[in-house]
Protein backbone atom coordinates (compact mmCIF):
# COMPACT_ATOMS: atom_id res chain seq x y z
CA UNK A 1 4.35 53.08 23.26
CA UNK A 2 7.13 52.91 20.97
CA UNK A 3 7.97 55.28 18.23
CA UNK A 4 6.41 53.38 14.89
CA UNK A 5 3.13 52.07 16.98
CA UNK A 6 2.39 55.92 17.59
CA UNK A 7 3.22 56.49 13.51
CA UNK A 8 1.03 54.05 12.70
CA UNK A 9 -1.99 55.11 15.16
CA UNK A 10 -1.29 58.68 13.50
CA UNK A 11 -1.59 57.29 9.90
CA UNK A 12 -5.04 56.10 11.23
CA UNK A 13 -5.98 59.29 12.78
CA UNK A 14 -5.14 61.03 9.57
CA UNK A 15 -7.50 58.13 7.64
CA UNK A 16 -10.78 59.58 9.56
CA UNK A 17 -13.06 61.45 6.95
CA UNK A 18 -12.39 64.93 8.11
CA UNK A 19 -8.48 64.51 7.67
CA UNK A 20 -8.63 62.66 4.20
CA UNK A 21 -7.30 65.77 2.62
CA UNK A 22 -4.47 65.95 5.53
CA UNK A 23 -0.66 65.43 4.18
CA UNK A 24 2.15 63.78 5.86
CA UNK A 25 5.63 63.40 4.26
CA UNK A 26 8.86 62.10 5.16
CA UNK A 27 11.37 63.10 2.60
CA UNK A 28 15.04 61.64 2.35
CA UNK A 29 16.59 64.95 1.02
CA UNK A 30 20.05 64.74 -0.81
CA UNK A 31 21.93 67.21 2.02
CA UNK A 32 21.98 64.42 3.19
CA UNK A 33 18.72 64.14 5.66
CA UNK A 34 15.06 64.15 6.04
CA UNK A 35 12.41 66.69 5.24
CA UNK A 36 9.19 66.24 7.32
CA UNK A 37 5.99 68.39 6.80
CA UNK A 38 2.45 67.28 8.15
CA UNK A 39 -0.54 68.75 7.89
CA UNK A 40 -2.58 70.44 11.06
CA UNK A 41 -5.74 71.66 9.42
CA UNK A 42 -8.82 70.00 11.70
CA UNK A 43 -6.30 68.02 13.81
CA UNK A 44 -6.42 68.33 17.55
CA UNK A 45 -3.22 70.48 17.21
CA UNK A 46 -4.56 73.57 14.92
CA UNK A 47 -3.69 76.89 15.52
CA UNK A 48 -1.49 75.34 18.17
CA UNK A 49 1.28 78.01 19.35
CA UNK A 50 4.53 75.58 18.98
CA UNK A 51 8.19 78.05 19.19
CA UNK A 52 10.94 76.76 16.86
CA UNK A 53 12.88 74.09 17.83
CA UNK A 54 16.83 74.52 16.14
CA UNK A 55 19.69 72.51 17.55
CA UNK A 56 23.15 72.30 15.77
CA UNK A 57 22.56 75.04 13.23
CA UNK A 58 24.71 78.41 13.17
CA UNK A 59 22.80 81.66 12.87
CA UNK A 60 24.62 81.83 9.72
CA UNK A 61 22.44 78.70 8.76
CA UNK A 62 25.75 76.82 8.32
CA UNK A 63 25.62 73.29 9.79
CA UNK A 64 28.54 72.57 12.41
CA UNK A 65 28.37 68.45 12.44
CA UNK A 66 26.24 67.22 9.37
CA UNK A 67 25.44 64.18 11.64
CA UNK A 68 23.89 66.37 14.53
CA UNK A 69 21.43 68.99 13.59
CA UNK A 70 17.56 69.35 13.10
CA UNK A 71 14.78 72.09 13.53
CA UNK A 72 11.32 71.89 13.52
CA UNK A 73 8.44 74.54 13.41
CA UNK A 74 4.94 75.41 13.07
CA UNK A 75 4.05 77.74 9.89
CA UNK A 76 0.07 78.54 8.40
CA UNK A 77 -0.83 75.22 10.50
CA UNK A 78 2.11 72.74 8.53
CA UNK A 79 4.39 71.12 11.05
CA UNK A 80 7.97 71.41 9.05
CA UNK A 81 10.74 69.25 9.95
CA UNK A 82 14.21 68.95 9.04
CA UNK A 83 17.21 66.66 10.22
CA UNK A 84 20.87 64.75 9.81
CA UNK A 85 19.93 61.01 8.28
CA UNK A 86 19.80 59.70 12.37
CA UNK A 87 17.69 62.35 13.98
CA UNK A 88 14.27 61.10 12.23
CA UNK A 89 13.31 59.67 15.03
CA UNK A 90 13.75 63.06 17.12
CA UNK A 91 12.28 65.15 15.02
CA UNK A 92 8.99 62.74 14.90
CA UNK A 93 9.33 62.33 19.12
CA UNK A 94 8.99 66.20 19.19
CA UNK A 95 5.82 65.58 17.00
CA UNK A 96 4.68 63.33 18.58
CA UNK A 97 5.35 65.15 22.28
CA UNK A 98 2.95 68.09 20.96
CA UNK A 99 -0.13 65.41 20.49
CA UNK A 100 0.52 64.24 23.63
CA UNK A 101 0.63 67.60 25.17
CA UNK A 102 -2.85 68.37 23.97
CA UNK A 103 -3.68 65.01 24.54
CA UNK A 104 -3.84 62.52 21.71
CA UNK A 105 -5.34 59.30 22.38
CA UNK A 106 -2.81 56.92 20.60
CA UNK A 107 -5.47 53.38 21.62
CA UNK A 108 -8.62 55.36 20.04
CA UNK A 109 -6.38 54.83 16.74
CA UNK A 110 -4.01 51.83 17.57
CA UNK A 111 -5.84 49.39 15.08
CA UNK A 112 -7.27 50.42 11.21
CA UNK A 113 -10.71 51.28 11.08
CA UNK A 114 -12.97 49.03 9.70
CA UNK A 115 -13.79 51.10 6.47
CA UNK A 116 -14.32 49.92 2.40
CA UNK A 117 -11.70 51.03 1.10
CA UNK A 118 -9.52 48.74 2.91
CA UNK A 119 -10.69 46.37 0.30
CA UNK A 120 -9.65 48.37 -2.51
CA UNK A 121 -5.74 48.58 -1.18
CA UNK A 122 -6.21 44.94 -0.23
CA UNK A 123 -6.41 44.24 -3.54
CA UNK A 124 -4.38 46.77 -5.17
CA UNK A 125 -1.49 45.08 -2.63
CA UNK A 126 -2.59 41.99 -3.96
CA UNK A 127 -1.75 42.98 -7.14
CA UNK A 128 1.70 44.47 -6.50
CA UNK A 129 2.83 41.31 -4.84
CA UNK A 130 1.80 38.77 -7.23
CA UNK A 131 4.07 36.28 -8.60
């Protein structure tokens, strides 16, 4: 399964009831990169014991090539994230390797649920795109 048909079976996941609190943000940040930070609490992956990941960064903290570098960790059950403007996609694979470490069923989630709100953003979408 490719990379944005997992992202969007997560974004469903994190639409069930019990995760309707849940955030998940991808940040462009201005060092240039991204910033991503998701939210564990009552996800199949709390508590989870996850070391640091760090790749291209100094112990200084200085950055050696601003095009190659990201880290990601667990901290008080928030996945953090960080990475150059190309390694998005790396730092969401490790992500997306820990679900399927503790087993994450991407097809349980693959389509939107059938719930009533959907016809509340239908129509708030509606809105945005009118002519």
């Amino acid at each position: 399964m490719d990379i944005y048909k997992k992202l969007g079976a997560f974004a469903n996941y994190f639409s069930m009831p019990t995760l309707a609190r849940n955030k998940c943000s991808i940040i462009l940040v201005e060092n240039p990169g991204w910033a991503v930070e998701i939210d564990l609490k009552n996800t199949i992956i709390t508590d989870v014991n996850f070391p640091p990941i760090v790749y291209g960064i100094n112990a200084d903290d200085s950055i050696a090539d601003y095009n190659n570098w990201y880290f990601c960790y667990i901290k008080d059950n928030v996945f953090y994230g960080g990475c150059a403007p190309d390694k998005l996609i790396k730092i969401l694979g490790i992500f997306f390797d820990l679900l399927e470490k503790y087993d994450f069923n991407y097809s349980q989630y693959s389509s939107v649920p059938d719930r009533p709100d959907k016809l509340f953003w239908s129509g708030i979408w509606a809105i945005i795109h009118e002519k």
